[in-house]
Structure formats: structure tokens, C-alpha cells
Protein backbone atom coordinates (compact mmCIF):
# COMPACT_ATOMS: atom_id res chain seq x y z
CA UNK A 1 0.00 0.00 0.00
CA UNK A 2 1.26 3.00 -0.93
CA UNK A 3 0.38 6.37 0.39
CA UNK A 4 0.00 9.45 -1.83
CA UNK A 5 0.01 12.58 -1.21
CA UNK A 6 -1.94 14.79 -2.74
CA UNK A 7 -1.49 18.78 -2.01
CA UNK A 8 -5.07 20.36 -3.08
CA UNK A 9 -4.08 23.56 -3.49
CA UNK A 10 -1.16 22.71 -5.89
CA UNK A 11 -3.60 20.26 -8.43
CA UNK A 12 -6.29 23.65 -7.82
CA UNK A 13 -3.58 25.89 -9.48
CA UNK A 14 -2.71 23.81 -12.85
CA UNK A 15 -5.87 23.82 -13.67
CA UNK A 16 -6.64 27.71 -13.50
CA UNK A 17 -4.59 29.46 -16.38
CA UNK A 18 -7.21 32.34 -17.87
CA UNK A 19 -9.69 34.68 -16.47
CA UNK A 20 -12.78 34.25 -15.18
CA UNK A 21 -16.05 35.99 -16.42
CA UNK A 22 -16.57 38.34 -13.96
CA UNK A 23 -12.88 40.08 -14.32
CA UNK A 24 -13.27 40.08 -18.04
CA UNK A 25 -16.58 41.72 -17.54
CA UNK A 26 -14.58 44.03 -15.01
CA UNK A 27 -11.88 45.09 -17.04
CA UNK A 28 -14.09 45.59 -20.22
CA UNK A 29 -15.69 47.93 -18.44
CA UNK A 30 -13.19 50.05 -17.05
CA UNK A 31 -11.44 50.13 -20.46
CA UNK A 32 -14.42 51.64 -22.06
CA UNK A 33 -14.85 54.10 -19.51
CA UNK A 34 -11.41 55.30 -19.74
CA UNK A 35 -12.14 55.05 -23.42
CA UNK A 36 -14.74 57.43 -23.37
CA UNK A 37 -13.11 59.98 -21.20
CA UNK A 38 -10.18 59.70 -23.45
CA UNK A 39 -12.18 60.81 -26.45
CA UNK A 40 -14.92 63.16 -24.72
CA UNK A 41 -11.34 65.13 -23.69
CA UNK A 42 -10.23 64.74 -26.90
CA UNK A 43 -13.27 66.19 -28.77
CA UNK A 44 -13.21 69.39 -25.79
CA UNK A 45 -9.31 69.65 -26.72
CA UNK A 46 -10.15 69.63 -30.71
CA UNK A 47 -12.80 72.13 -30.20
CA UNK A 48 -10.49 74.44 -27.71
CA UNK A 49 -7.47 74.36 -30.35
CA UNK A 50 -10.05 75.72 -33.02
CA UNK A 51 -11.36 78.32 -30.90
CA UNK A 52 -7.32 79.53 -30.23
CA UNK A 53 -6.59 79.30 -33.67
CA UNK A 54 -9.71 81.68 -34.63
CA UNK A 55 -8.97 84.07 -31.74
CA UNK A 56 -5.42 84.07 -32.85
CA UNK A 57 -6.28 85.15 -36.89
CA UNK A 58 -8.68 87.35 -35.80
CA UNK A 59 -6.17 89.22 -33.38
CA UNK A 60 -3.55 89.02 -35.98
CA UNK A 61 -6.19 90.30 -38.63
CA UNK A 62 -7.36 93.13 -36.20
CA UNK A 63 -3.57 94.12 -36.07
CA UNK A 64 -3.02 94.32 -39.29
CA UNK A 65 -6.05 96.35 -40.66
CA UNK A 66 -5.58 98.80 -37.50
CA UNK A 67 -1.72 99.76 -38.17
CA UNK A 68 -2.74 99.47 -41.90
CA UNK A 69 -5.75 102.80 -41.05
CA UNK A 70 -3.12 104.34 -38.64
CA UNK A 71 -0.49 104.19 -41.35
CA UNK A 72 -2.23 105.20 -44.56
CA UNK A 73 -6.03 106.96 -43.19
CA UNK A 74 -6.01 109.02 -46.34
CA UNK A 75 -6.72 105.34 -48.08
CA UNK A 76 -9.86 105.18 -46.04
CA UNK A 77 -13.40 107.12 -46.21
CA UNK A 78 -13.76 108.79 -42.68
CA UNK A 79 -17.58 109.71 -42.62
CA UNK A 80 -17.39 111.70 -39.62
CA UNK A 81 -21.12 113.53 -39.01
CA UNK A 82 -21.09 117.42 -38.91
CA UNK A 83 -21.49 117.64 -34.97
CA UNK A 84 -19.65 114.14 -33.71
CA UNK A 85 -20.06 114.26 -29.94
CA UNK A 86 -18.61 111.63 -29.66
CA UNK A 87 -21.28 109.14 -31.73
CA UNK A 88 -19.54 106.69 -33.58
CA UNK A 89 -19.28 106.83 -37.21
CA UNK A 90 -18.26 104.04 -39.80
CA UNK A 91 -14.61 104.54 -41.49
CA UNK A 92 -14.76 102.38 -44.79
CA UNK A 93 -12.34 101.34 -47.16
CA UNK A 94 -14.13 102.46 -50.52
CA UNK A 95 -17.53 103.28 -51.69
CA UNK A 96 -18.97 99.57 -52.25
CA UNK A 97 -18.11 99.19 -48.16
CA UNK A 98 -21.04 96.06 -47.39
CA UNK A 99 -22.21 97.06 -43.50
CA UNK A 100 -21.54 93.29 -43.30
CA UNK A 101 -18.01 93.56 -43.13
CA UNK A 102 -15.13 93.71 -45.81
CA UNK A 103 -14.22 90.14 -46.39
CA UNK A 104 -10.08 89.78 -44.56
CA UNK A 105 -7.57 88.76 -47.29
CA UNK A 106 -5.02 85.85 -46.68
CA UNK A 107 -1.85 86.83 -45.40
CA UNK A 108 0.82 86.97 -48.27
CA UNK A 109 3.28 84.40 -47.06
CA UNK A 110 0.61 81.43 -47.33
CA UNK A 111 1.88 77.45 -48.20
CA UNK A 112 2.33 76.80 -51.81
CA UNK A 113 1.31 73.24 -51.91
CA UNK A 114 -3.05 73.51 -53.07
CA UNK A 115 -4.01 70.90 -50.62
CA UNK A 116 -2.62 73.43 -47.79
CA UNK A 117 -2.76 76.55 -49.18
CA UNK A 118 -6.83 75.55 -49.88
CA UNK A 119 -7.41 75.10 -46.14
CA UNK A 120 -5.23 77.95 -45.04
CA UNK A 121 -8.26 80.17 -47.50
CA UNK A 122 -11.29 78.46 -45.91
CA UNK A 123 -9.65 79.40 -42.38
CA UNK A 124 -9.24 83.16 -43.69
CA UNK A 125 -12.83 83.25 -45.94
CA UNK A 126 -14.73 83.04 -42.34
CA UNK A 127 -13.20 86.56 -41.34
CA UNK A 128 -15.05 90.18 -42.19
CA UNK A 129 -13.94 93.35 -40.77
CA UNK A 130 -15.39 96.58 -39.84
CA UNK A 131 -13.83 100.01 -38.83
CA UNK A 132 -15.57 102.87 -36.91
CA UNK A 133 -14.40 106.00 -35.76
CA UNK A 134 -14.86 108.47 -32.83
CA UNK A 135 -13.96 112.21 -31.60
CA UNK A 136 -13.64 111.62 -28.21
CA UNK A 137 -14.02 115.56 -27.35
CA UNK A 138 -14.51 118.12 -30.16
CA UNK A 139 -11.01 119.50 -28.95
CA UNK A 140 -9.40 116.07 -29.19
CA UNK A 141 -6.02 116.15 -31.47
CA UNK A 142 -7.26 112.79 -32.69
CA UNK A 143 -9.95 110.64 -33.69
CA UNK A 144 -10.19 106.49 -32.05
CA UNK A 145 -10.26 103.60 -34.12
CA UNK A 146 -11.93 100.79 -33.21
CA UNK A 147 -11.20 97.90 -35.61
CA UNK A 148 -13.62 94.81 -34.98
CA UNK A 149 -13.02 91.48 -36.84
CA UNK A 150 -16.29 89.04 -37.04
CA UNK A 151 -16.78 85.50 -37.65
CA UNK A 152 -18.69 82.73 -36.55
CA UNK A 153 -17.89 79.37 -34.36
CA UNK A 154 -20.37 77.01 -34.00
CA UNK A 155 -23.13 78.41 -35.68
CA UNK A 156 -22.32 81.82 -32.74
CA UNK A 157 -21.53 85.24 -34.22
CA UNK A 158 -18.05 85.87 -33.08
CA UNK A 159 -16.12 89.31 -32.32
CA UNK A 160 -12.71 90.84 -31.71
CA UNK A 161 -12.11 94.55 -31.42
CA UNK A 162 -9.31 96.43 -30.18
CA UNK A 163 -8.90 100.24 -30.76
CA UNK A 164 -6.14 103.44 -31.46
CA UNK A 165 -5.90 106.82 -32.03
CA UNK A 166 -4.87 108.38 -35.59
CA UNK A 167 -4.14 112.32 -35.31
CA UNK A 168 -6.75 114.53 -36.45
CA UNK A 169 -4.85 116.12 -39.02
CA UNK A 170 -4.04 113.37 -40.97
CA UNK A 171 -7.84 112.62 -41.44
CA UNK A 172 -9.74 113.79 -44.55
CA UNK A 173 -14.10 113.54 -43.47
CA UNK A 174 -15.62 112.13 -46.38
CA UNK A 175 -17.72 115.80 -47.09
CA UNK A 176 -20.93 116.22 -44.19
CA UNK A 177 -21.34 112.76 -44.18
CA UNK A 178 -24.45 111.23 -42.74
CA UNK A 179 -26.07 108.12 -41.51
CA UNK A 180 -28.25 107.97 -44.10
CA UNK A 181 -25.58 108.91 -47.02
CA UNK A 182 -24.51 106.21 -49.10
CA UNK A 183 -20.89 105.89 -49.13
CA UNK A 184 -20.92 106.25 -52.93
CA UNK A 185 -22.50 109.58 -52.92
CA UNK A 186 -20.49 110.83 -49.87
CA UNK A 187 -17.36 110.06 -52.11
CA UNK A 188 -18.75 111.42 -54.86
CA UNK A 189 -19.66 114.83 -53.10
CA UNK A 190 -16.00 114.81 -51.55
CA UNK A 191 -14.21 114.20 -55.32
CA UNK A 192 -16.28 117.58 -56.52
């Protein structure tokens, strides 16, 4: 008679090698929770970099149209009314000005390969700008310049504005301009 011995716990262990349900089940579900929050942070980071990258184009168009009025106002049609006091009053960049907004050109150093260079214009197409001027005090040596850039971001009218002064003297008032003067006839008037 021989005796054997037989460990139970040892014989238990060879014959458990996988998983069971319940930790599959376990695991599957943490994964897809971590999952989710991966790409729910992912979307929020997508959307975030677009809204930068809109803020940042308009800021840089803003710029650029503001030093381009302080540089060269003579370019522009200043249709100051004949008593300011301090209203507001649009400062255009030609007689065909839409109220809408002129349409912001691309920047001149853009990518020369189409498949860029095409999505570098749809970013730029979005953006419409708009000038207005003001006398702050009807002794002021100057007039402000408030440039605003517009677009929209997720279907939400969008707007950047930041403002200067240009001196006084360097201004030329489109003739007794008028709200309700068409910038074609106010340029008209000023050319006789």
C-alpha cells in the first residue's frame, strides 16, 4: 500500500490558467470608460485648439487692418457727421463698403502646396472686418479707431475689437457725411 500525497491547493492551481467571467466583464468595463473619457477630452481639446486658432487670426487680422488705417487713413473714407459728440461713425475702405463687413484677405506668405494653401483660404474666408471712428471731445487732437473682426464658431456670431488713435490732421471727413448717405454719394460729393 502505498500512500500518496496529494497537495489540493497545488492540483487547484494547474488547472486555472485564464480569467474568469466576472474580471473580463470588469476590465471591459473600465477600459471603455477610460475610453470614453479619453475621447470626450479629446473632442473638448479639438474644439479648444479651433477656438485659439480663430482668436489668434482674428487678433492678428485686427492688427493688421488697424496699423494698416493708422499708417495710410487718407486710403480710407472717414464719414465723420457734422457735430460728432462723440457718436460713432463708420470709417470704410471704398464706396462699395457692405455694413456686413469687408471680407479679410489671406496673409501673403501662405503654403504653396493647393491641398494646404486651400485650407489655409477656408480658415481666412470666415473673417469680415469693420472700422468705426470716434472724436472723443470736439477739442481732441485725434480721432479712435476701433477695428472689430467678425466671424462665426459654432453656428455663434463671433467678435474681436481692439482700438487706437490716428491724429486729427491726418484725417480727410468724407464731405458732411451722414447716416443715411450712401458711401458712394459721400465720395462722390467729396471728389467735386
Amino acid at each position: 500500500m502505498g500512500l500518496e500525497c496529494r497537495h489540493y491547493g497545488a492540483a487547484h492551481r494547474e488547472h486555472r490558467r485564464g480569467f474568469s467571467l466576472v474580471e473580463l466583464i470588469v476590465a471591459l468595463g473600465v477600459v471603455s470608460v477610460a475610453g470614453t473619457v479619453f475621447l470626450s477630452m479629446y473632442g473638448s481639446s479639438v474644439q479648444l485648439a479651433k477656438t485659439a486658432r480663430d482668436r489668434t487670426v482674428a487678433t492678428q487680422l485686427a492688427e493688421e487692418q488697424l496699423a494698416d488705417i493708422i499708417r495710410s487713413p487718407e486710403k480710407y473714407l472717414w464719414h465723420v457727421p457734422a457735430s460728432p459728440d462723440g457718436q460713432r461713425f463708420p470709417v470704410t475702405a471704398g464706396p462699395d463698403d457692405p455694413r456686413a463687413g469687408v471680407p479679410c484677405g489671406t496673409p501673403k506668405a501662405m503654403p504653396t502646396l493647393e491641398g494646404p494653401h486651400r485650407r489655409e483660404s477656408v480658415v481666412y474666408e470666415q473673417f469680415r472686418w469693420r472700422a468705426e471712428g470716434r472724436l472723443p471731445d470736439p477739442n481732441a487732437a485725434y480721432f479712435e479707431v476701433t477695428v472689430s473682426i467678425h466671424w462665426t464658431h459654432a453656428a455663434r456670431p463671433q467678435m474681436l475689437s481692439i482700438t487706437s488713435c490716428v491724429p486729427r490732421m491726418r484725417v480727410r471727413p468724407v464731405a458732411a457725411a451722414s447716416p443715411e448717405t450712401p458711401p458712394a454719394q459721400a465720395m462722390e460729393a467729396q471728389a467735386s
